[in-house]
Protein backbone atom coordinates (compact mmCIF):
# COMPACT_ATOMS: atom_id res chain seq x y z
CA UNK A 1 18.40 -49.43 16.89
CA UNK A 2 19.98 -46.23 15.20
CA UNK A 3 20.77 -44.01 17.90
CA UNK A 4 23.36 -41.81 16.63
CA UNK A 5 22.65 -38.26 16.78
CA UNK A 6 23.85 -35.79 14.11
CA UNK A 7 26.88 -33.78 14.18
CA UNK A 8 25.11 -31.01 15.55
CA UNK A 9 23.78 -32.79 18.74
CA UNK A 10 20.17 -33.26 17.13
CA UNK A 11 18.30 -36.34 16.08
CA UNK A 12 18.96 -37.58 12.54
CA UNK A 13 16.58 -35.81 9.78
CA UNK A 14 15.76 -32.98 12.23
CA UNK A 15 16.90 -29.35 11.46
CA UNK A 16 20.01 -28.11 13.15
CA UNK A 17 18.28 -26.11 15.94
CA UNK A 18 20.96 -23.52 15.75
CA UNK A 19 19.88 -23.20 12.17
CA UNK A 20 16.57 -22.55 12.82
CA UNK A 21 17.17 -19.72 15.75
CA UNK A 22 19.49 -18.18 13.31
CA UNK A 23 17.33 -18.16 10.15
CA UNK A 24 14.89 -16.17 12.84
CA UNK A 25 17.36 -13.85 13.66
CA UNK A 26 17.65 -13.07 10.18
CA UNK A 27 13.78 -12.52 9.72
CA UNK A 28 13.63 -10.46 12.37
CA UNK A 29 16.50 -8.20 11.60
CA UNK A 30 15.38 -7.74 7.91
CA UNK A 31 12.12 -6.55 9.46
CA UNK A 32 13.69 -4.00 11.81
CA UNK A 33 15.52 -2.77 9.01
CA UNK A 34 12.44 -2.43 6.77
CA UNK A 35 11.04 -0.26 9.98
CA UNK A 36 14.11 1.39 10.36
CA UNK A 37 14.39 2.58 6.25
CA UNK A 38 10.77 3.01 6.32
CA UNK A 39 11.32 5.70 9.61
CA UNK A 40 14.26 7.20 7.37
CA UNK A 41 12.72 8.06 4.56
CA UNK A 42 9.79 9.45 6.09
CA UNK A 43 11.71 12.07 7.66
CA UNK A 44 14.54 12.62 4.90
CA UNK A 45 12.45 12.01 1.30
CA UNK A 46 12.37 9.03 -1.20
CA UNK A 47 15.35 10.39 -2.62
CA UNK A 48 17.88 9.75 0.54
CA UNK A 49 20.87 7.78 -0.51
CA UNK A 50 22.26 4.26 0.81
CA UNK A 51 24.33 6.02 2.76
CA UNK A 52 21.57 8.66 4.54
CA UNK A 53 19.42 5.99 5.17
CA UNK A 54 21.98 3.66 6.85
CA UNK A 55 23.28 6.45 8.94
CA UNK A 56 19.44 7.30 9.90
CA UNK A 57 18.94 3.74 10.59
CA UNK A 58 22.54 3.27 12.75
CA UNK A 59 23.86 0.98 11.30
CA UNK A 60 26.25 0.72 8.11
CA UNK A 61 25.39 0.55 4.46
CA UNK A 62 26.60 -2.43 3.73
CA UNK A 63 24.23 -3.95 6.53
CA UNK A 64 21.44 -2.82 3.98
CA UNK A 65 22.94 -4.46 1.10
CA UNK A 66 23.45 -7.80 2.73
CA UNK A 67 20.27 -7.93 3.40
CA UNK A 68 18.83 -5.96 0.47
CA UNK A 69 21.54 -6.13 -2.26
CA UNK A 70 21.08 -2.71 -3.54
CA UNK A 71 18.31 0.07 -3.11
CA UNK A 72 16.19 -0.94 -5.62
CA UNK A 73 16.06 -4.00 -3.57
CA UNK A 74 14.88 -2.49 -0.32
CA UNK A 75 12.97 -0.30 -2.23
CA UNK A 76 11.01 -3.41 -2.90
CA UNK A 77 10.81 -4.48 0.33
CA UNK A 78 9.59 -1.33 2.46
CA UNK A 79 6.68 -1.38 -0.50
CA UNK A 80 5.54 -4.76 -0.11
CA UNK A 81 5.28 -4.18 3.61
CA UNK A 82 3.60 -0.66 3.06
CA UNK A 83 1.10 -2.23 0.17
CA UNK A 84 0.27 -5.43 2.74
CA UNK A 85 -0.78 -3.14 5.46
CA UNK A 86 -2.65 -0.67 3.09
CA UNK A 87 -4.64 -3.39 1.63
CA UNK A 88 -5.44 -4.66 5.09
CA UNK A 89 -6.56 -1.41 5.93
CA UNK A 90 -8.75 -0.72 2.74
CA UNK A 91 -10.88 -4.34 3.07
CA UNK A 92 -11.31 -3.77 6.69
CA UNK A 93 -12.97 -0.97 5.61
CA UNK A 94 -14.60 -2.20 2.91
CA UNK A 95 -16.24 -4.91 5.07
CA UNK A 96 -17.37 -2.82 7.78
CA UNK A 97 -19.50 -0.70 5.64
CA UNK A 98 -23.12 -0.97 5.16
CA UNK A 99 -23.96 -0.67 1.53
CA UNK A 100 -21.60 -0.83 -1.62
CA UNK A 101 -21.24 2.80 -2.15
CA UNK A 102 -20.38 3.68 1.37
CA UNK A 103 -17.50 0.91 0.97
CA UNK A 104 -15.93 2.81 -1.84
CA UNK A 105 -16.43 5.69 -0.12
CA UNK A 106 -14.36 4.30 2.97
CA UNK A 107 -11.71 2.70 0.75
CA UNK A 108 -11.36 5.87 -1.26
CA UNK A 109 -11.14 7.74 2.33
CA UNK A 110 -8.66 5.31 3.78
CA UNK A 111 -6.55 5.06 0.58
CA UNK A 112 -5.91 8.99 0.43
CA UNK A 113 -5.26 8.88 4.56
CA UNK A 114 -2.76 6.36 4.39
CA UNK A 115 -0.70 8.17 1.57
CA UNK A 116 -0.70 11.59 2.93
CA UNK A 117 0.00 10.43 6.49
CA UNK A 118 3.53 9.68 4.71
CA UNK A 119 3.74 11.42 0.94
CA UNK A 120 7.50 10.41 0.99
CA UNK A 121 6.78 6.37 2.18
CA UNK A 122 3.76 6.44 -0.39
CA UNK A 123 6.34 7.66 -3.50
CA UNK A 124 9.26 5.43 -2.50
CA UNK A 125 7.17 2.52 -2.34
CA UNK A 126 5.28 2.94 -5.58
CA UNK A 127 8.36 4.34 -7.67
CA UNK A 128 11.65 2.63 -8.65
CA UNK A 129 14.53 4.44 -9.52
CA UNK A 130 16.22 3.19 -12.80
CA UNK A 131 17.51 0.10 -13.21
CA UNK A 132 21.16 -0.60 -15.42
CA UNK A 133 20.06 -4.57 -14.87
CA UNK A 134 16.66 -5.31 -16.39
CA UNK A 135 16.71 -2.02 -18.48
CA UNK A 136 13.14 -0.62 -16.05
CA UNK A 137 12.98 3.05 -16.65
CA UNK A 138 13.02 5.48 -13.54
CA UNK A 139 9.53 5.66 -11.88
CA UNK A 140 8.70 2.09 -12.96
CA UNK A 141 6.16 0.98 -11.24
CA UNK A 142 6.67 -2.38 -8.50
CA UNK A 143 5.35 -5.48 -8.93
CA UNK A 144 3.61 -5.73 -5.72
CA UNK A 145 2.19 -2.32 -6.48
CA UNK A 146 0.67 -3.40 -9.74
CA UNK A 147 -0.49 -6.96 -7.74
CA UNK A 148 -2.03 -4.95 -5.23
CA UNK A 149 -4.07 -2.92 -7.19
CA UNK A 150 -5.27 -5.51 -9.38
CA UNK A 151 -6.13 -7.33 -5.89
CA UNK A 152 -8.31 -4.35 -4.94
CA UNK A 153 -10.02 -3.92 -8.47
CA UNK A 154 -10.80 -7.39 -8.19
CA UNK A 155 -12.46 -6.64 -4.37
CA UNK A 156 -14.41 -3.61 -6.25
CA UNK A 157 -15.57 -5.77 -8.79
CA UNK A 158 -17.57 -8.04 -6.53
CA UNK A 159 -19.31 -5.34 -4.49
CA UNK A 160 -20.22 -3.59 -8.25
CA UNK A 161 -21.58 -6.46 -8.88
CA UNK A 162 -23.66 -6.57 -6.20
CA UNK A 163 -24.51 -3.31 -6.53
CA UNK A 164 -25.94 -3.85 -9.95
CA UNK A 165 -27.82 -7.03 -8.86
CA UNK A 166 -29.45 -4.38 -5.71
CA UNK A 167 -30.13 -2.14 -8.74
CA UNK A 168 -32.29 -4.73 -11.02
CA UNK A 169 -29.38 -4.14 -13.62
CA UNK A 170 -27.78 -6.99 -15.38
CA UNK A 171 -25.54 -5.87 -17.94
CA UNK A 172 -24.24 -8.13 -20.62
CA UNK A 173 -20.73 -10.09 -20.75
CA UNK A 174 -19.80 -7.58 -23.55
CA UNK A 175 -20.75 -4.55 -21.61
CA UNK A 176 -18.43 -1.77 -20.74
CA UNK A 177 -19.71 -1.64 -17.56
CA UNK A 178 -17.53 -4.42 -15.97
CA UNK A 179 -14.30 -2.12 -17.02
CA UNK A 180 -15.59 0.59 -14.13
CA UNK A 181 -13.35 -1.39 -11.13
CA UNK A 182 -10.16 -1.25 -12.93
CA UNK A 183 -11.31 2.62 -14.32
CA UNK A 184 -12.09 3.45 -10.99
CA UNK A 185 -8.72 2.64 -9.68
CA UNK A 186 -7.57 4.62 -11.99
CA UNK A 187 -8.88 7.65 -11.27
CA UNK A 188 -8.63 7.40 -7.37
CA UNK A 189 -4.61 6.25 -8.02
CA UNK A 190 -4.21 9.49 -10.37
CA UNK A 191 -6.32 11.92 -8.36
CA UNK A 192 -4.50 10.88 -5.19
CA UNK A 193 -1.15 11.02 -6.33
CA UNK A 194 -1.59 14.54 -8.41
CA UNK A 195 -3.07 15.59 -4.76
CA UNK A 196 -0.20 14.32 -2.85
CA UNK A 197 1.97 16.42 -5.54
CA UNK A 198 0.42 19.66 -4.66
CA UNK A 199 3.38 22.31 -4.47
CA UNK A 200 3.64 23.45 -0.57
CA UNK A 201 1.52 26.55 -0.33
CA UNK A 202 -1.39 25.88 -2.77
CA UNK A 203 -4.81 25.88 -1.51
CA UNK A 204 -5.78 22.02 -1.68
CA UNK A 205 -9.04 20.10 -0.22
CA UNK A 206 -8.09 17.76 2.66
CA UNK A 207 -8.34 13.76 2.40
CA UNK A 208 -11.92 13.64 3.37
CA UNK A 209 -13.60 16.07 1.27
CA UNK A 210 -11.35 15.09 -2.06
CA UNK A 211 -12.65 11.52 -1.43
CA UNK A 212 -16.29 12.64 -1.31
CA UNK A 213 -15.81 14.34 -4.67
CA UNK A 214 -13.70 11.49 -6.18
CA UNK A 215 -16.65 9.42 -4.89
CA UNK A 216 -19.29 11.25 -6.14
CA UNK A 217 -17.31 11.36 -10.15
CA UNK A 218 -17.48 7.27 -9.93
CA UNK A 219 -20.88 7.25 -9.22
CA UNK A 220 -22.57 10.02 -10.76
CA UNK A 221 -20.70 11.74 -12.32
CA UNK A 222 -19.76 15.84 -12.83
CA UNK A 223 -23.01 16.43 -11.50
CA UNK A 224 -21.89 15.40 -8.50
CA UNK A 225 -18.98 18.00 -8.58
CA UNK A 226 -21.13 20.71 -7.08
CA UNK A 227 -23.08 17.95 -4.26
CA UNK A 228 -23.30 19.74 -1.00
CA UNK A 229 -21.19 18.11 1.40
CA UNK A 230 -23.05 16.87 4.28
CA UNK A 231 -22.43 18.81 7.77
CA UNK A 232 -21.56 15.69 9.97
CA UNK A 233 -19.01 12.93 9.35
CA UNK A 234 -21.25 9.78 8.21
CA UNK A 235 -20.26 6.43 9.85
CA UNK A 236 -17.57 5.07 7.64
CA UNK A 237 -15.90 8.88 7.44
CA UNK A 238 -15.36 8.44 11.31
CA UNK A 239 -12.67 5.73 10.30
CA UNK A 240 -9.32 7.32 11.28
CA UNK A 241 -6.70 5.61 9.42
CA UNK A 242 -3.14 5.05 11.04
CA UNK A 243 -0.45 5.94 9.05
CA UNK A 244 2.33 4.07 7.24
CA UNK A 245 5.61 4.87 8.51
CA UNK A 246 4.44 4.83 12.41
CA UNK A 247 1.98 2.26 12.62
CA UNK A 248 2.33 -0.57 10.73
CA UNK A 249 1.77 -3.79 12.02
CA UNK A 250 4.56 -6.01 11.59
């Protein structure tokens, strides 16, 4: 019988487990860096340097780029973190609702909560600076961004659907109809973001009562512009979102 043991002290064919404690080491440290950049740029802007958000985090920039290789890189990663635990957030919500309007009311609610509990989390997540390597233009938009909302359209699609089967209405395969998802994303992506970009000082409606109006545009229209709100929180506007940058689960 073979009973040598590798030169590591291990059985033969089993990984070194010095390897293995190590390789967690290394997960776990990228993570705590992702938390510790995320924690910087909340307080210092998207824009912070290399260098700002090393010193922030305590540690050295070239920590960052052994880990990350260069910003763009752990630009990448502080998104996909942000974008998981937004889109965990948003079907929770979703699910927990009664009917399919009050779920896009609750996503719509949650979305704009999440991004304005951290405006500067929320823009360096969703916007990449230029890149001299693959040519993408500044404000380029991340992969995992652009995955994520196509994950959610795809999640609004399904309750529309249902919606329209509740309603008697069965349009055809060549209808416009099935483009309202990806429309709708749209228009809560571009009315959140030209909200978050409000100049400091101009009057603005807060998270709940833009999301009742963005709400009321996808489903009826401008005539629902002038809707009364109603005086009490309904059930899914009781949902208090936690924010991004304090939060997040890792």
């Amino acid at each position: 019988m073979n009973t040598a043991l590798n030169a590591t002290g291990g059985a033969p064919g089993l990984p070194d487990g010095r390897a293995t404690r190590w390789d967690e080491h290394r997960q776990q440290r990228r993570v705590d860096l992702i938390r510790a950049a995320r924690h910087a740029v909340h307080d210092l802007g998207p824009q912070a340097s290399m260098d700002e958000i090393a010193a922030h985090a305590g540690t050295s920039k070239s920590v960052f780029y052994r880990y990350f290789g260069d910003k763009n890189g752990l630009q990448v990663a502080v998104g996909e973190r942000a974008i998981q635990y937004m889109e965990r957030e948003l079907l929770t919500a979703a699910e927990a609702s009664d009917s399919a309007l009050d779920g896009l009311f609750a996503m719509v609610s949650v979305y704009l909560r999440l991004a304005e509990s951290s405006p500067h989390v929320y823009a360096f997540s969703t916007r990449l600076p230029p890149d001299a390597t693959t040519g993408a233009p500044a404000g380029a938009q991340p992969a995992a961004m652009a995955d994520f909302f196509e994950r959610i359209a795809a999640v609004m699609d399904v309750h529309f659907r249902d919606y329209l089967r509740q309603q008697g209405r069965s349009p055809g395969t060549a209808s416009a109809t099935w483009y309202w998802p990806r429309a709708a994303i749209g228009m809560v992506r571009s009315a959140g973001e030209t909200w978050l970009g409000t100049p400091p000082g101009t009057p603005r409606p807060d998270a709940r009562r833009l999301a009742r109006k963005v709400t009321a545009w996808l489903t009826v229209g401008l005539d629902g512009t002038y809707a009364a709100a109603p005086t009490a929180p309904g059930p899914s506007e009781q949902h208090t979102a936690p924010s991004i940058p304090e939060q997040e689960q890792s």
